[in-house]
Structures are given as structure tokens and as C-alpha cells.
Protein backbone atom coordinates (compact mmCIF):
# COMPACT_ATOMS: atom_id res chain seq x y z
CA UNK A 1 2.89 6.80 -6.49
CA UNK A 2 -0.12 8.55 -5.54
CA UNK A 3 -2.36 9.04 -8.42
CA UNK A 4 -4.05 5.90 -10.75
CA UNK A 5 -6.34 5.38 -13.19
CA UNK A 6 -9.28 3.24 -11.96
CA UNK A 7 -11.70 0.92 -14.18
CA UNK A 8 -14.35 -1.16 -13.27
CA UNK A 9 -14.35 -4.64 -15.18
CA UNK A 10 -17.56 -5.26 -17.26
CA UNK A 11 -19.13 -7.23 -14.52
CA UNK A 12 -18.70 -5.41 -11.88
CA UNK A 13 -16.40 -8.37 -10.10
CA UNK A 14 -13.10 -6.43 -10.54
CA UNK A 15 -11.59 -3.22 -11.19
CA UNK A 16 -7.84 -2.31 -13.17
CA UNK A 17 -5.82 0.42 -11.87
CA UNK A 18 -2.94 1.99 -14.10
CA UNK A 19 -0.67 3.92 -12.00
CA UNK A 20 0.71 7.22 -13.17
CA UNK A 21 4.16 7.71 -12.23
CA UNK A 22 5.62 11.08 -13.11
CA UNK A 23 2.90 11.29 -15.72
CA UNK A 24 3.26 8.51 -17.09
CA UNK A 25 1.08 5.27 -17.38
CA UNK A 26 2.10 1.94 -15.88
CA UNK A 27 0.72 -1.59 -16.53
CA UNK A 28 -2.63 -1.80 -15.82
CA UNK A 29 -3.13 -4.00 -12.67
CA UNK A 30 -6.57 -6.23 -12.23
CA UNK A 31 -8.00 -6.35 -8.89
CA UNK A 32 -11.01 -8.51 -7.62
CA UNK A 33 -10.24 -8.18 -3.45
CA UNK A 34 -8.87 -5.72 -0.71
CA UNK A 35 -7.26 -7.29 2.07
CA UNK A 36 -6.57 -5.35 5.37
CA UNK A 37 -3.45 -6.91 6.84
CA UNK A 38 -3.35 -8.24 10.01
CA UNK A 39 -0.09 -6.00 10.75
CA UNK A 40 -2.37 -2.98 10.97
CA UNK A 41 -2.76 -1.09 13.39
CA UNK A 42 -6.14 -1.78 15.59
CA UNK A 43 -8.53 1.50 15.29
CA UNK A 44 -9.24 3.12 18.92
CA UNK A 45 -11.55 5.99 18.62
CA UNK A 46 -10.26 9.60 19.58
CA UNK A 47 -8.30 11.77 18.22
CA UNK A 48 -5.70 9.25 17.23
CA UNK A 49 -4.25 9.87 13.91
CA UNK A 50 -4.54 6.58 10.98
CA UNK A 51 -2.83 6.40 7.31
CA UNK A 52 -2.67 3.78 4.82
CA UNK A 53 -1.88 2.29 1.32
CA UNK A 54 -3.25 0.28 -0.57
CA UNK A 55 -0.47 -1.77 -2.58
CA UNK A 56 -1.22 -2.75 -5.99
CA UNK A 57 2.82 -4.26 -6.99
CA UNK A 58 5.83 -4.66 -6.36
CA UNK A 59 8.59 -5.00 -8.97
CA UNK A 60 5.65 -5.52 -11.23
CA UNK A 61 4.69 -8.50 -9.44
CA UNK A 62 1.16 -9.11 -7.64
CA UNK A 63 1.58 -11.93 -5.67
CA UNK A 64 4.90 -11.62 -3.71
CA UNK A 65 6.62 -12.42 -0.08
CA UNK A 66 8.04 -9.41 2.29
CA UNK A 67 11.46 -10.06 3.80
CA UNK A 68 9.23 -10.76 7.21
CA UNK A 69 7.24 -13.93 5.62
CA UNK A 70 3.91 -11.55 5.19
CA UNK A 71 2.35 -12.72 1.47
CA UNK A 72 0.83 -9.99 -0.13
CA UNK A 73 -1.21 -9.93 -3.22
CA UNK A 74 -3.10 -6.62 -5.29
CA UNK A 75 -5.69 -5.45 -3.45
CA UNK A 76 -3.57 -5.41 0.17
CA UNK A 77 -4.18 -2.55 2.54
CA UNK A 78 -2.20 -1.31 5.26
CA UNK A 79 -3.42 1.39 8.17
CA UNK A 80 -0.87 2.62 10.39
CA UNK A 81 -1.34 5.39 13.08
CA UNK A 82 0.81 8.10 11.74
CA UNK A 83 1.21 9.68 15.25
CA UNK A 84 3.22 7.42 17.29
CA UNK A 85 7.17 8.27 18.00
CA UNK A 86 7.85 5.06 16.01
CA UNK A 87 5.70 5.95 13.12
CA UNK A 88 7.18 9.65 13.22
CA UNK A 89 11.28 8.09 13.18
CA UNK A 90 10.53 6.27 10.20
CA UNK A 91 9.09 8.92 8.38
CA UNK A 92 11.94 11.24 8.67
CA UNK A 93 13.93 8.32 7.44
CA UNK A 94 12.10 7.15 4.79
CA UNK A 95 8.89 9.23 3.90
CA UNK A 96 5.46 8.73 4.54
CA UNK A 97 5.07 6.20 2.38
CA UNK A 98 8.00 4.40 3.35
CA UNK A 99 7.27 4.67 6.79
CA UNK A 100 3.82 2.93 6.23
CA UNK A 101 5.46 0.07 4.10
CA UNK A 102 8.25 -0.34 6.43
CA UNK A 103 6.63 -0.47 9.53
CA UNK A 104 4.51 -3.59 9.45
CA UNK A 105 6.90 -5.55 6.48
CA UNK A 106 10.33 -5.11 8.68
CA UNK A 107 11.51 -3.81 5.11
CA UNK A 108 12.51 -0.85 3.12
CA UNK A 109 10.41 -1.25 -0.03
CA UNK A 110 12.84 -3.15 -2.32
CA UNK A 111 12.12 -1.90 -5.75
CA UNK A 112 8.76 -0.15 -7.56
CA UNK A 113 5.98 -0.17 -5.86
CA UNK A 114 2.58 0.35 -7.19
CA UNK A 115 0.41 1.79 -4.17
CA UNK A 116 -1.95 4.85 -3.00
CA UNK A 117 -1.75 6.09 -0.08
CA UNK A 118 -5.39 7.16 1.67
């Protein structure tokens, strides 16, 4: 995932992303919060390096439970720093994207996601 088509509800309260997939449109997903988890990494200024998604769904749910107990909903974001060792092993395992779901869930993503990375 990476790229989503974004529409803001009539009164402003919400917004829909569709994820494209391969070029191709997925359910539209309705959004009214953003939630920065609490397993992200804590911002120090400098020239530290910071990534992130922001997960829309997994397995086409939006309201679901990690294998680690962390309850996630649309709207959750995740900022990792991208240049620890840690951060770095994961990614050759997994991907980027992997790396920044994996790291603060405990778990490979099981399934679809629907997420953007910024």
C-alpha cells in the first residue's frame, strides 16, 4: 500500500480513504480520528531519522487486536526511528513497512493491510 484515495465527509467530521492496490480500488474506509500509539517512538530533536504509517485495516477489519494485546482502530499512527540497528534488522527482513508494523505490534502483519506510510 502506499497510494489512497482521500474524501472528506460532507461535514467536515470525517474523511474515506480507498486504497489502491496494484491499481486497483479497495473498500472505501471512513475515518473520524488519528491516534498516535503509545508504542512510538518518543521524538528527540537532531538529526535522528523518524517513519511512520498510518493503518487504515487489517484483513478488512477496522477495529482489531495485535498478537501483543495493542487494539487498534482506522485512523492509528505509528512513528518509528528508521535509524536504529533494530529498526535497520527488521527491514532487511521484512521491508520498510514491515519493519514499522512489526516493531511496536511484536507481529509480522498477518494478512492485508490497508496503511500509508509518511
Amino acid at each position: 500500500m502506499g497510494a489512497a484515495n482521500v474524501k472528506p465527509s460532507g461535514d467536515g467530521s470525517s474523511f474515506s480513504v480507498s486504497p489502491l492496490t496494484d491499481g486497483c480500488k479497495l473498500p472505501s474506509i471512513n475515518v473520524s480520528t488519528f491516534h498516535i500509539s503509545c508504542k512510538s517512538d518518543t521524538y528527540r530533536e537532531g538529526k535522528l531519522k523518524y517513519g511512520g504509517i498510518i493503518i487504515y485495516a487489517r484483513n478488512g477489519q477496522t477495529d482489531w487486536y495485535t498478537k501483543n494485546n495493542t487494539h487498534c482502530k482506522s485512523g492509528y499512527v505509528v512513528i518509528m526511528r528508521t535509524d536504529t540497528e533494530e529498526f535497520q534488522e527488521k527491514k532487511t527482513r521484512n521491508g520498510a513497512r514491515g519493519a514499522e508494523y512489526m516493531a511496536p505490534f511484536t507481529e509480522w502483519h498477518l494478512g492485508n493491510l490497508a496503511m500509508i506510510m509518511v
